[in-house]
N, C-alpha and C. Protein backbone atom coordinates (compact mmCIF):
# COMPACT_ATOMS: atom_id res chain seq x y z
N UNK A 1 58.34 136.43 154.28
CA UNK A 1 58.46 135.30 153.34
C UNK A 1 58.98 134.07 154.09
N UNK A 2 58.23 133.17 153.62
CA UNK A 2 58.75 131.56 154.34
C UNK A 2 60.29 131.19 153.47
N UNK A 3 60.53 130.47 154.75
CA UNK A 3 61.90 129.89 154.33
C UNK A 3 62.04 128.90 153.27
N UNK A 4 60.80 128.13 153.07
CA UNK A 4 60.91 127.19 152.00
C UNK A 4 60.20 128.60 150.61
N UNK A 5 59.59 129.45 150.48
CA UNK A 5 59.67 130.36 149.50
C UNK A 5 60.96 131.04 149.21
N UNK A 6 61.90 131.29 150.00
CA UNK A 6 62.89 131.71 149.92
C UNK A 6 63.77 131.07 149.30
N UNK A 7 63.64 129.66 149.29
CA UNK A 7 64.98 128.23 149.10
C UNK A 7 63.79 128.25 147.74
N UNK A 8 62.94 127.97 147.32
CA UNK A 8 62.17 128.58 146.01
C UNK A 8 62.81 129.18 144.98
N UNK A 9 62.91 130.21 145.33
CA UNK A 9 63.19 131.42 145.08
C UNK A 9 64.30 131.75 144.66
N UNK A 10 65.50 130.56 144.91
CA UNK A 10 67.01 131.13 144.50
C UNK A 10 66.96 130.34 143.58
N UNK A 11 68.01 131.24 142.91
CA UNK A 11 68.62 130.41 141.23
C UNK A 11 69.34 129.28 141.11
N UNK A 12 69.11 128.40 140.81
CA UNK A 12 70.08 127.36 140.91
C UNK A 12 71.44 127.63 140.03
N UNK A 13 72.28 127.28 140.32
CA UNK A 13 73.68 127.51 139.73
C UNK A 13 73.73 126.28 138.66
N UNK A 14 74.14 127.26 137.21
CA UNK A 14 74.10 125.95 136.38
C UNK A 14 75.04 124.68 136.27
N UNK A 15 74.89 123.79 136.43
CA UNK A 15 76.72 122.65 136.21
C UNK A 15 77.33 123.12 135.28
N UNK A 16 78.46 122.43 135.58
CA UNK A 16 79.87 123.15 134.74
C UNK A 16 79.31 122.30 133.57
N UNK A 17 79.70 122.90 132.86
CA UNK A 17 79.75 121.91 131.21
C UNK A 17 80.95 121.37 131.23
N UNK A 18 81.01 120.28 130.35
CA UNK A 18 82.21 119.59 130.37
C UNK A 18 83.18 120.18 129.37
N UNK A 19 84.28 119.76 129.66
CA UNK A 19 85.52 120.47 129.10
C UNK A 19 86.76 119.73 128.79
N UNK A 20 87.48 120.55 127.94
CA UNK A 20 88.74 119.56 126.98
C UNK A 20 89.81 120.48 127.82
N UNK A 21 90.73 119.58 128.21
CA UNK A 21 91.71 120.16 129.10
C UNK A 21 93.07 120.46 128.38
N UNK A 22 93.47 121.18 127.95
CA UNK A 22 94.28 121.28 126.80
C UNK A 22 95.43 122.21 127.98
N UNK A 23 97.11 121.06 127.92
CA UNK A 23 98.21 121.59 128.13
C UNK A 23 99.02 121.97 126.92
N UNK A 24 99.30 123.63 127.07
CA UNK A 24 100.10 124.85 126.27
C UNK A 24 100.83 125.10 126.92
N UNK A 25 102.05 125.60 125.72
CA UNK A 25 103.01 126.75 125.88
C UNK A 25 103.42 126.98 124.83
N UNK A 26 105.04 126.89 125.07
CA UNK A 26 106.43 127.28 124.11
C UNK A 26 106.88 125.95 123.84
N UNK A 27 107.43 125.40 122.81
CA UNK A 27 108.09 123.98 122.56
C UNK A 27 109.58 124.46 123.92
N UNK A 28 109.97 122.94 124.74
CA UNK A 28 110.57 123.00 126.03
C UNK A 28 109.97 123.66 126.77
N UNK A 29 109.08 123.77 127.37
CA UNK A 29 108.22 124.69 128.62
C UNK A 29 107.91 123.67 129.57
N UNK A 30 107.68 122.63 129.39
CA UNK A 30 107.36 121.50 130.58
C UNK A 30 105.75 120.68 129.94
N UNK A 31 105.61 121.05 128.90
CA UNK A 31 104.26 120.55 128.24
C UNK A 31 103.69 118.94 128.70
N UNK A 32 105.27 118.24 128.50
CA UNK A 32 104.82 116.85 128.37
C UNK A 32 104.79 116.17 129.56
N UNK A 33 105.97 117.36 131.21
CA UNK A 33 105.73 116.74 132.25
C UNK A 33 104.44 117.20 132.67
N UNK A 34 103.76 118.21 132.22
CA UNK A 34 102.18 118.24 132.91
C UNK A 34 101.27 117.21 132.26
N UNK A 35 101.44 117.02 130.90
CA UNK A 35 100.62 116.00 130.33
C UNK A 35 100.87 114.66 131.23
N UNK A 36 101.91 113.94 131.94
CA UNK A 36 101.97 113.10 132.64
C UNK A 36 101.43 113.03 134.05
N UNK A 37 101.40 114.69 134.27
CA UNK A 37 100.79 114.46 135.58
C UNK A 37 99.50 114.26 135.29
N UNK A 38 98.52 115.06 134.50
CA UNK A 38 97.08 114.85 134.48
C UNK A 38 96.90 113.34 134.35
N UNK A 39 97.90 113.07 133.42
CA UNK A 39 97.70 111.25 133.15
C UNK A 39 97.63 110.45 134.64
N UNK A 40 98.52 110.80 135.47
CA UNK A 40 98.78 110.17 136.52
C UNK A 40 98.03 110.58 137.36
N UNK A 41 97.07 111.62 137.85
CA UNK A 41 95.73 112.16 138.17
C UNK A 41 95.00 111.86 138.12
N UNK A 42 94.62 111.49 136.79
CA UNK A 42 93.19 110.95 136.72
C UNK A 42 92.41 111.67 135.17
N UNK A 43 93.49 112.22 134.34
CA UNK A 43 92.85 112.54 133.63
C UNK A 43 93.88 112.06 132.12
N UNK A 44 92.71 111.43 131.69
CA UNK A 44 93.01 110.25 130.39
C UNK A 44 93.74 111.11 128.96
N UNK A 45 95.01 110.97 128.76
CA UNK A 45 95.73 112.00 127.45
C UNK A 45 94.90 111.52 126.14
N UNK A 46 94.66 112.55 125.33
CA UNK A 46 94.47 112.47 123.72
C UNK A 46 96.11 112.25 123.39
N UNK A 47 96.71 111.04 123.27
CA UNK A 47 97.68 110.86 122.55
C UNK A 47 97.87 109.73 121.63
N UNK A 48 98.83 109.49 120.76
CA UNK A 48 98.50 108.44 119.32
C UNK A 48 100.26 108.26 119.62
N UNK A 49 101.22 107.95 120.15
CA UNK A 49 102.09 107.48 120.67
C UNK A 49 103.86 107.68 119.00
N UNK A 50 103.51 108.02 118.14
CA UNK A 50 103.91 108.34 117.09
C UNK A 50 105.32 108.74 117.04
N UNK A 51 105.04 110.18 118.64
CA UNK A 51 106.56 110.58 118.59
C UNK A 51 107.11 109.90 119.71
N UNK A 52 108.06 108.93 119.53
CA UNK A 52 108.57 108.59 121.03
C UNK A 52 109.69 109.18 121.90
N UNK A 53 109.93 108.66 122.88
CA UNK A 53 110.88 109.33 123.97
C UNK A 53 112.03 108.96 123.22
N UNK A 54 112.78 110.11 123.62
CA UNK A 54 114.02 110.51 123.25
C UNK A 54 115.37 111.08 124.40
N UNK A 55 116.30 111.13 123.78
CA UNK A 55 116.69 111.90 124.90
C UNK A 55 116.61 113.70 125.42
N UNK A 56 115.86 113.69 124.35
CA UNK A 56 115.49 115.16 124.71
C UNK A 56 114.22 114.97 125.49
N UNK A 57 113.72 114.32 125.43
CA UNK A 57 112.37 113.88 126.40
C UNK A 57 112.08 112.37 126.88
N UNK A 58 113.01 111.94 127.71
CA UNK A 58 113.22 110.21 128.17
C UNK A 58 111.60 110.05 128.57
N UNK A 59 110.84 110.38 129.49
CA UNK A 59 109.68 109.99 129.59
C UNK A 59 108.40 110.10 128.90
N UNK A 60 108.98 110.78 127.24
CA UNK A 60 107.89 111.10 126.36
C UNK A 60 107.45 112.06 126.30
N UNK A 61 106.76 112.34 124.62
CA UNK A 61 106.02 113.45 124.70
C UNK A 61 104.63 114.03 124.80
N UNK A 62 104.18 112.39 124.81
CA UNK A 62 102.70 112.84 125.20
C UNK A 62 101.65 113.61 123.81
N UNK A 63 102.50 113.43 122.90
CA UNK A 63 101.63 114.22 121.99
C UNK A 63 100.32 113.29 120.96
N UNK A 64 99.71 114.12 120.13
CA UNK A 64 98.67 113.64 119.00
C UNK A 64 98.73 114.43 117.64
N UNK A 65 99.42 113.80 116.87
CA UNK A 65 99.72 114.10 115.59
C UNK A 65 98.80 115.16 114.92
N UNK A 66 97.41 114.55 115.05
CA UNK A 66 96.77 115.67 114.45
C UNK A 66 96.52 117.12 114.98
N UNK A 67 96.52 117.16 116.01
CA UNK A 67 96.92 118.77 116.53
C UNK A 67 97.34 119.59 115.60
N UNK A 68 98.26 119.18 114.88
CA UNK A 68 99.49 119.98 113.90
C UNK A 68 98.82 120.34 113.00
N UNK A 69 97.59 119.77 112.82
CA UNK A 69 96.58 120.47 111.44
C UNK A 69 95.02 120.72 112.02
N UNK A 70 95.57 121.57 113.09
CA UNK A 70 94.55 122.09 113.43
C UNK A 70 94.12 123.77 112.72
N UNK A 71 95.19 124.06 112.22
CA UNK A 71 95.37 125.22 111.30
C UNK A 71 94.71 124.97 109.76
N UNK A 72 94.92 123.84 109.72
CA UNK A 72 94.62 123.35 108.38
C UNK A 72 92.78 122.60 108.56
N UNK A 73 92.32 123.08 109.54
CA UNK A 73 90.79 122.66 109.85
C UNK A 73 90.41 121.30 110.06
N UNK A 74 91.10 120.31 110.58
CA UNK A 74 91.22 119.44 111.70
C UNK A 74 90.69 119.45 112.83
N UNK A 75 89.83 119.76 112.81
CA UNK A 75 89.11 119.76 113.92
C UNK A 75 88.02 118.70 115.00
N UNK A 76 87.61 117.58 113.76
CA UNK A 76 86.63 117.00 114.06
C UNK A 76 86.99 116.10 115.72
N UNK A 77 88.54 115.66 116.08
CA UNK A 77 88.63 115.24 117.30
C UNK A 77 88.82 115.62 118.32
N UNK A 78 88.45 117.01 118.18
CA UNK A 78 88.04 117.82 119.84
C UNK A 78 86.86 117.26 120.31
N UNK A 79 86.15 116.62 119.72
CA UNK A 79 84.81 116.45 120.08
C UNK A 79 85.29 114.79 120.92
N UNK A 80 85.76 114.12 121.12
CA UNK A 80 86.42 113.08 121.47
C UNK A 80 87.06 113.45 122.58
N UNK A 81 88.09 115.00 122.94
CA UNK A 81 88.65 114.79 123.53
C UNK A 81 88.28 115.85 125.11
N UNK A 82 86.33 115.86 125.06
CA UNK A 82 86.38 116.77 126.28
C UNK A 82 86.21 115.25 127.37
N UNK A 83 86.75 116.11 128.73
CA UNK A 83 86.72 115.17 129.83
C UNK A 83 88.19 114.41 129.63
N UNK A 84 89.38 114.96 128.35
CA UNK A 84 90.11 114.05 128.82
C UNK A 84 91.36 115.34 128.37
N UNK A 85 92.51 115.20 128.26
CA UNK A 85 93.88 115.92 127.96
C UNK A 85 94.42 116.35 126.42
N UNK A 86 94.99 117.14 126.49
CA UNK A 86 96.03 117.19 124.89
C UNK A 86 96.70 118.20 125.15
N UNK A 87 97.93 118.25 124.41
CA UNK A 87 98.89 118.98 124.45
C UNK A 87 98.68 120.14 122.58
N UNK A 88 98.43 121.07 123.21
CA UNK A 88 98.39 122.05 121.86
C UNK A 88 99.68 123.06 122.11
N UNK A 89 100.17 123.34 120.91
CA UNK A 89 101.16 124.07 121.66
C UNK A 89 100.74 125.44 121.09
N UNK A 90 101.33 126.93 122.07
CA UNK A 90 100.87 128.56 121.85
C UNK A 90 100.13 128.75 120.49
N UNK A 91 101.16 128.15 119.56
CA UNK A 91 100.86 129.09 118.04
C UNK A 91 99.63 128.51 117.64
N UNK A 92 98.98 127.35 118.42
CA UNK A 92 98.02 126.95 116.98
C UNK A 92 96.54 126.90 118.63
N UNK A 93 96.64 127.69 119.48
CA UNK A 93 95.32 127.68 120.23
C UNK A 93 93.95 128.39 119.67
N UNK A 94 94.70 129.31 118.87
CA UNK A 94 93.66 130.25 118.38
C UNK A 94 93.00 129.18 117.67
N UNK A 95 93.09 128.45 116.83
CA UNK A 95 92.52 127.77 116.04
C UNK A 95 91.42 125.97 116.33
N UNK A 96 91.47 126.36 117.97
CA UNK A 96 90.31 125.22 118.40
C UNK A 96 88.99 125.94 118.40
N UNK A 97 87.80 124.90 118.10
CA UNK A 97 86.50 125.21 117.51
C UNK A 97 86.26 126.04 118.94
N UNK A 98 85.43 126.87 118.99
CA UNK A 98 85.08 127.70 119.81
C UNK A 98 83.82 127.12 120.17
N UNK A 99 83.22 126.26 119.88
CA UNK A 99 81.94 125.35 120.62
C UNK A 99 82.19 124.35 121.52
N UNK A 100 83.36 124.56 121.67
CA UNK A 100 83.72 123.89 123.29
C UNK A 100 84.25 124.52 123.84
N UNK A 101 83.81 123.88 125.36
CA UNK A 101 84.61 124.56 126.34
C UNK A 101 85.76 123.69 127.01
N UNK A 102 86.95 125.13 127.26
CA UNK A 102 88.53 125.00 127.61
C UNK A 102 88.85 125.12 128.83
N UNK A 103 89.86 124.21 129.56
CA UNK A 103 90.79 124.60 130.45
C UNK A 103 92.19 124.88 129.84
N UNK A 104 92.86 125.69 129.96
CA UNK A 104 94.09 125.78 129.39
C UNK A 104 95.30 125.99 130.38
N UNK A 105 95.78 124.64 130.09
CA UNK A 105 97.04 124.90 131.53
C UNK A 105 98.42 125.31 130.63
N UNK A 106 98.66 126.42 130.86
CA UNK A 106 100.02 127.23 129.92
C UNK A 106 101.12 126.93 130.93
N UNK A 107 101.82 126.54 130.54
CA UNK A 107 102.81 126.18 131.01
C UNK A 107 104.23 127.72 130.76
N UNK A 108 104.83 128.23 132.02
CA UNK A 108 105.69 129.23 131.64
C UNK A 108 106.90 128.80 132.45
N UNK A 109 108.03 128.89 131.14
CA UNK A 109 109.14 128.79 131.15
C UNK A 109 110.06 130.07 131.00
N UNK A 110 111.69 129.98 131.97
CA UNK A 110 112.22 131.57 131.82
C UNK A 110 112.37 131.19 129.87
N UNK A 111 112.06 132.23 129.21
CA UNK A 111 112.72 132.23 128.08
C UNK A 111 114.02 131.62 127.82
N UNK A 112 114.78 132.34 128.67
CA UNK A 112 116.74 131.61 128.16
C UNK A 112 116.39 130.32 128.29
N UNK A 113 115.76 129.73 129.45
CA UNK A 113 115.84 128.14 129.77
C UNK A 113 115.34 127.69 128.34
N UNK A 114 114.63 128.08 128.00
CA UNK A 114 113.72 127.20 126.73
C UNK A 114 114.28 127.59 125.75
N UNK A 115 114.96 128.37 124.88
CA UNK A 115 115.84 128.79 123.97
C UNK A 115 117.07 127.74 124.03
N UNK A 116 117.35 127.78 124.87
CA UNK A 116 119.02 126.78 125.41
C UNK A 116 118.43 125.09 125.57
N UNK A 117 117.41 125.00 125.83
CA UNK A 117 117.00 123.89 125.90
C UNK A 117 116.78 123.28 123.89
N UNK A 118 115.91 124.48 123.24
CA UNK A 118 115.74 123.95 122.08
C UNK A 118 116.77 123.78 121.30
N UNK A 119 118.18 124.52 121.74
CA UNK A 119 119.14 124.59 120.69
C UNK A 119 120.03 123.35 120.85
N UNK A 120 119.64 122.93 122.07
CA UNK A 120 120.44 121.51 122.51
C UNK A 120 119.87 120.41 121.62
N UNK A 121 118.60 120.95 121.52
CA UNK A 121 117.50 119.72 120.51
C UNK A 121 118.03 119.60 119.08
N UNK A 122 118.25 120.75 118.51
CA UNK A 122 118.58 121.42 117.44
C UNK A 122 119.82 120.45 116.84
N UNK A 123 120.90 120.39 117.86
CA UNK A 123 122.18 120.02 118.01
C UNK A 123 122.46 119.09 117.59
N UNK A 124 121.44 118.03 118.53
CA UNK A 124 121.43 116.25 118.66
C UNK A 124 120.71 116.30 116.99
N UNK A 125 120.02 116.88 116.38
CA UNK A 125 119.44 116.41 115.09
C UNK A 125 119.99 116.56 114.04
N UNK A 126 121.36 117.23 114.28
CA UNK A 126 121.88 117.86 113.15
C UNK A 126 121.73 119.25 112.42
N UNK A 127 120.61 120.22 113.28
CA UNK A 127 120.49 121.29 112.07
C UNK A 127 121.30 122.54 113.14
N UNK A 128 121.43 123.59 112.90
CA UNK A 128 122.36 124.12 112.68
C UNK A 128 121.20 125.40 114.14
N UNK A 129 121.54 125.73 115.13
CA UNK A 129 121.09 126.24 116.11
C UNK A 129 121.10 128.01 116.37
N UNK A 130 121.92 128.38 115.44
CA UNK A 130 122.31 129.75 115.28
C UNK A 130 121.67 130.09 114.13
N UNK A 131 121.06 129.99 113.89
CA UNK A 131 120.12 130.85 112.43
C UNK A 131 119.87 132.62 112.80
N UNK A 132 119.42 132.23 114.08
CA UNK A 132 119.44 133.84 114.22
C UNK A 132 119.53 133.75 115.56
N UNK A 133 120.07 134.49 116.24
CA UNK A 133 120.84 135.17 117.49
C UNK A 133 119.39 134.85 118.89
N UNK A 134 120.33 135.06 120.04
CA UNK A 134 119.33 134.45 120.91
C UNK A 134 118.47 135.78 121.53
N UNK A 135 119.00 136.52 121.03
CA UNK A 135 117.93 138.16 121.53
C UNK A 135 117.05 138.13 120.34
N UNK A 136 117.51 137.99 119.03
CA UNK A 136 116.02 137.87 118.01
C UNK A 136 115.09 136.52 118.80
N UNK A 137 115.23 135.89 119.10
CA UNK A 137 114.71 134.81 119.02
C UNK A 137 113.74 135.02 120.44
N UNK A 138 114.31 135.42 121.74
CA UNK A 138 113.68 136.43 122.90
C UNK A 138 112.55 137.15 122.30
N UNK A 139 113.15 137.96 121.88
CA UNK A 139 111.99 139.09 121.07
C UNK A 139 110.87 138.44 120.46
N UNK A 140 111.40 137.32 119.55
CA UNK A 140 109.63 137.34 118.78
C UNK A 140 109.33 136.15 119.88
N UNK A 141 109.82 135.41 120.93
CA UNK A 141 109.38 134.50 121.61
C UNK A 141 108.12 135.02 122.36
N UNK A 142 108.58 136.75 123.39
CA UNK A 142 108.09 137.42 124.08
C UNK A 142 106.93 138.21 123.01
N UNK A 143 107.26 138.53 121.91
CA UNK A 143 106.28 139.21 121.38
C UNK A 143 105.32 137.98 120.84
N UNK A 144 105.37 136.95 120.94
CA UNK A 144 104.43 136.12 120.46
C UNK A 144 103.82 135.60 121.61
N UNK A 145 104.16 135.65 123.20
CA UNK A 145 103.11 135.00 124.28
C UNK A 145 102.23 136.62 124.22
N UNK A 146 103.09 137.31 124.05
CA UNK A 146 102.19 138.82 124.72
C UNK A 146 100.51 138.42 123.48
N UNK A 147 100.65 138.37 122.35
CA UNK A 147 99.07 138.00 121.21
C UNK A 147 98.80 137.15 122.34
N UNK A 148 99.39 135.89 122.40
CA UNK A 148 98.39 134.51 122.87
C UNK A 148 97.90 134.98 124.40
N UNK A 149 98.23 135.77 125.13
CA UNK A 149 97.87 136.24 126.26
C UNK A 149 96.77 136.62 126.30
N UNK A 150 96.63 138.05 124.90
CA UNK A 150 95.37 139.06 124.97
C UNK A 150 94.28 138.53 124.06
N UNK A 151 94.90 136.91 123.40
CA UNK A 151 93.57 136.55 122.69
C UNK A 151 93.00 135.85 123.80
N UNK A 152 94.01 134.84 124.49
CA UNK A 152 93.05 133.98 125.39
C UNK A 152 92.35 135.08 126.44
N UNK A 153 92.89 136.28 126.95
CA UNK A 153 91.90 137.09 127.88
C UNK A 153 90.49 137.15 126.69
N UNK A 154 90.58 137.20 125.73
CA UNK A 154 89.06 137.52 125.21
C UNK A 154 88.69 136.61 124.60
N UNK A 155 88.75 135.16 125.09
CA UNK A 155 87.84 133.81 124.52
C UNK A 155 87.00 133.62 126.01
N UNK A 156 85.41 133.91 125.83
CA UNK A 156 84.76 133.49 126.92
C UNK A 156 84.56 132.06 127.33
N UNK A 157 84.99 130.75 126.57
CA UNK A 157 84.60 129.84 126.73
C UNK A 157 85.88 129.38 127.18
N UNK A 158 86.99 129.66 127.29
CA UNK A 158 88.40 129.09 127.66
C UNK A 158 88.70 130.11 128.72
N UNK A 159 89.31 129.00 129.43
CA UNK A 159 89.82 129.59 131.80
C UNK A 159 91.35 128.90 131.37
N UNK A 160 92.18 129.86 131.62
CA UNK A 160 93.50 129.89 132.03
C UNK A 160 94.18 129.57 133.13
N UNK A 161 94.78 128.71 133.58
CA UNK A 161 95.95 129.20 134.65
C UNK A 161 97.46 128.24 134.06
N UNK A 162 98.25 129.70 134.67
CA UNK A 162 99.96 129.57 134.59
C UNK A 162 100.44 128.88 135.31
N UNK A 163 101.47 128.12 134.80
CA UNK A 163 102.43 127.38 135.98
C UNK A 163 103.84 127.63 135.39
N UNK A 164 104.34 128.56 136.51
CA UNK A 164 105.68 128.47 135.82
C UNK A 164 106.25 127.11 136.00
N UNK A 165 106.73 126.58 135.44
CA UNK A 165 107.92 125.64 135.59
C UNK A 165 108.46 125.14 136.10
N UNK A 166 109.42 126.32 136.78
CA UNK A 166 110.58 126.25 138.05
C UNK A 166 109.96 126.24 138.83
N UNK A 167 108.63 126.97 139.43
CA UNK A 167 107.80 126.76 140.65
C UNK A 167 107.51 125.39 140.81
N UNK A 168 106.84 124.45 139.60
CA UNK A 168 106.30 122.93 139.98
C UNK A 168 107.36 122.50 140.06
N UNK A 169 108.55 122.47 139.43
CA UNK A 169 109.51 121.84 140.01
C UNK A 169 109.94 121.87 141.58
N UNK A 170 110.24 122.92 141.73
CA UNK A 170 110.52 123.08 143.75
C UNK A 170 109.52 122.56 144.31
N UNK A 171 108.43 122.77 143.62
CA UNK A 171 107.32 122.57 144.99
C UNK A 171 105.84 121.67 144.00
N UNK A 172 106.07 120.54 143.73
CA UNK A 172 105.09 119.90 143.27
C UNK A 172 103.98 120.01 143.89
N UNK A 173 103.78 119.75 145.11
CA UNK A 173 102.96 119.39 146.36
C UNK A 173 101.59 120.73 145.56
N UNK A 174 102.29 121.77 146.35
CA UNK A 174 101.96 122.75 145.55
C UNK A 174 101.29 123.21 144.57
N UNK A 175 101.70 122.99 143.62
CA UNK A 175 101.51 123.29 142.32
C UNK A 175 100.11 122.42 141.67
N UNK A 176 100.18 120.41 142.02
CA UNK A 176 99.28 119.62 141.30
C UNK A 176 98.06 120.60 142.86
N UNK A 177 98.41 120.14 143.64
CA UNK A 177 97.28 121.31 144.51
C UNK A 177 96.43 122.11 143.45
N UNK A 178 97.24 123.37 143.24
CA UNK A 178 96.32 124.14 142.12
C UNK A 178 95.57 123.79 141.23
N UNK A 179 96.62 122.67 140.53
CA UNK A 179 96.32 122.13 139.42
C UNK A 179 94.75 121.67 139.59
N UNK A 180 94.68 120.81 140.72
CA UNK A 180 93.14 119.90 140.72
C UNK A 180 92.04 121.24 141.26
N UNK A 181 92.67 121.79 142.03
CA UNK A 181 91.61 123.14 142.16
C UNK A 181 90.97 123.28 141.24
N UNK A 182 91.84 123.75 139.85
CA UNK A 182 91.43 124.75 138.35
C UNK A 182 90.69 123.74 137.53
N UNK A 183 91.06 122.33 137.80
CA UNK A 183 90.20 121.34 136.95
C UNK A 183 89.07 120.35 137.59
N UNK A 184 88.43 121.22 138.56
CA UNK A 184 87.38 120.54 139.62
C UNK A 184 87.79 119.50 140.68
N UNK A 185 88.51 119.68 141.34
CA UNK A 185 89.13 118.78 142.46
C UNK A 185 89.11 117.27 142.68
N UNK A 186 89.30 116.84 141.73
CA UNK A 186 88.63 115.30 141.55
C UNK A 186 89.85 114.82 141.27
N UNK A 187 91.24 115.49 140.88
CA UNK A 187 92.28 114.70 140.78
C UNK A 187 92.99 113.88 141.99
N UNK A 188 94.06 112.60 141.50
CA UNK A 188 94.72 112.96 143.02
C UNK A 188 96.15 113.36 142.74
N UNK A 189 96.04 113.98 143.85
CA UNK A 189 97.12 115.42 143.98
C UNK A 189 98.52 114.47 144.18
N UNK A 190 98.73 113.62 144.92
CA UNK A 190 99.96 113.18 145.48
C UNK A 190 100.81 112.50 144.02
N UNK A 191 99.63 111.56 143.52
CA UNK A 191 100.35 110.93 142.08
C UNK A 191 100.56 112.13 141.01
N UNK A 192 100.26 112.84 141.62
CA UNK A 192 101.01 113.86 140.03
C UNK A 192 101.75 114.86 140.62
N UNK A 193 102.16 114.50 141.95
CA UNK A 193 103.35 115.73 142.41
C UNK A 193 104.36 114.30 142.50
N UNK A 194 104.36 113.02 142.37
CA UNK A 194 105.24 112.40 141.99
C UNK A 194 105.84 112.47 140.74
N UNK A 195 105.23 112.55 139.99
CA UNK A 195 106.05 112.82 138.35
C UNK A 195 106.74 113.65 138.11
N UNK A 196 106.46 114.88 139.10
CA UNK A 196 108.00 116.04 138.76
C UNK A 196 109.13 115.03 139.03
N UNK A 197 110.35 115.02 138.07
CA UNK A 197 111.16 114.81 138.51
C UNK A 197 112.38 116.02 137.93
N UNK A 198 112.78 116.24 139.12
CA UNK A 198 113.85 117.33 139.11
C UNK A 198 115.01 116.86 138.12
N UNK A 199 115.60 116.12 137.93
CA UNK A 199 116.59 115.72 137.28
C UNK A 199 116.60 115.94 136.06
N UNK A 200 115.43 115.95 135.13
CA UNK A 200 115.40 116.41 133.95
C UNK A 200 114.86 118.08 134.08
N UNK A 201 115.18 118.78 134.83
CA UNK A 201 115.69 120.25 134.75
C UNK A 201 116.97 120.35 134.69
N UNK A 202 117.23 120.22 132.92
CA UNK A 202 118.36 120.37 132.40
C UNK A 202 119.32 121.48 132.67
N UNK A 203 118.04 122.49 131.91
CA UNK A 203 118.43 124.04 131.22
C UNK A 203 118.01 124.78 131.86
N UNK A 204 118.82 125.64 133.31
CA UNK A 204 118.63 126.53 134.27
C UNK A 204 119.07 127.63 134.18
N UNK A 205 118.24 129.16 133.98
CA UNK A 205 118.86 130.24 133.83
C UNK A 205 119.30 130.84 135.09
């Protein structure tokens, strides 16, 4: 067989389809410093500016209101938001339209850190942080990533990768590295290993 029958002959690999880049976790997991890095990357946030920075989050949260009724069938502005960012948080992933396709950057935090972090939140607002004990609260934390784990292993149209936390913190360089790997290498890496900033790693277990 000739070499140009051969180059014939192979399958072409299909292009990626485009995709909605959606940063997850746990409320305090680092959600809103990855949403800043993609911003500072090169990749444009779905946000509506609503909730502002605080001192529980001085550089913002990066969020979009309607997310929150995505349970409630809200759906129509996923279609708006492939090719660019949003922050969904664990409990409500199950509930994006399954006719698009996902990157999902989960963000993982130690549990204690994010427990101790929310109760500090809790504090500054006035409501009352002890409702129930910090081992109940472990428990259904851990028993609720373990579902979101084994649903996202069985959504074919959504690609995962983890970042713990404490890792992008030590080692940004690192980490946005991966980062542009998992979202087609087109970011730049250096402006979004600038945005870690260590100093707001408050809550260290």
């Amino acid at each position: 067989m000739s070499i140009l029958k051969r180059l014939l002959g192979r399958k072409t690999a299909s292009p990626a389809r485009p995709f909605v880049t959606v940063v997850s976790g746990l409320p305090r997991s680092g959600t809103s410093m990855m949403m800043k890095m993609l911003d500072a990357g090169g990749v444009p946030p779905i946000i509506d500016n609503i909730r502002t920075a605080d001192e529980d989050n001085p550089k913002g949260y990066y969020e979009f209101e309607r997310v929150k009724a995505l349970d409630k069938g809200d759906t129509a502005w996923v279609a708006d938001a492939v090719g660019k960012s949003v922050k969904v948080i664990s409990a409500l992933l199950r509930h994006l339209p399954s006719d698009y396709e996902y990157r999902v950057v989960f963000m993982r935090r130690r549990l204690e850190e994010s427990i101790e972090s929310q109760k500090k939140m809790l504090v500054r607002r006035g409501e009352d942080p002890d409702k129930i004990s910090d081992e109940e609260v472990l428990t259904l934390l851990q028993k609720h990533l373990d579902m979101v784990d084994q649903w996202l292993a069985r959504q074919p149209n959504i690609r995962t990768l983890d970042i713990p936390y404490h890792e992008m913190i030590a080692h940004p360089s690192e980490g946005a590295a991966r980062l542009n790997g998992f979202l087609g290498g087109d970011l730049d890496v250096a402006a979004m290993a600038r945005v870690v900033d260590e100093s707001l790693y408050r809550n260290r277990a």
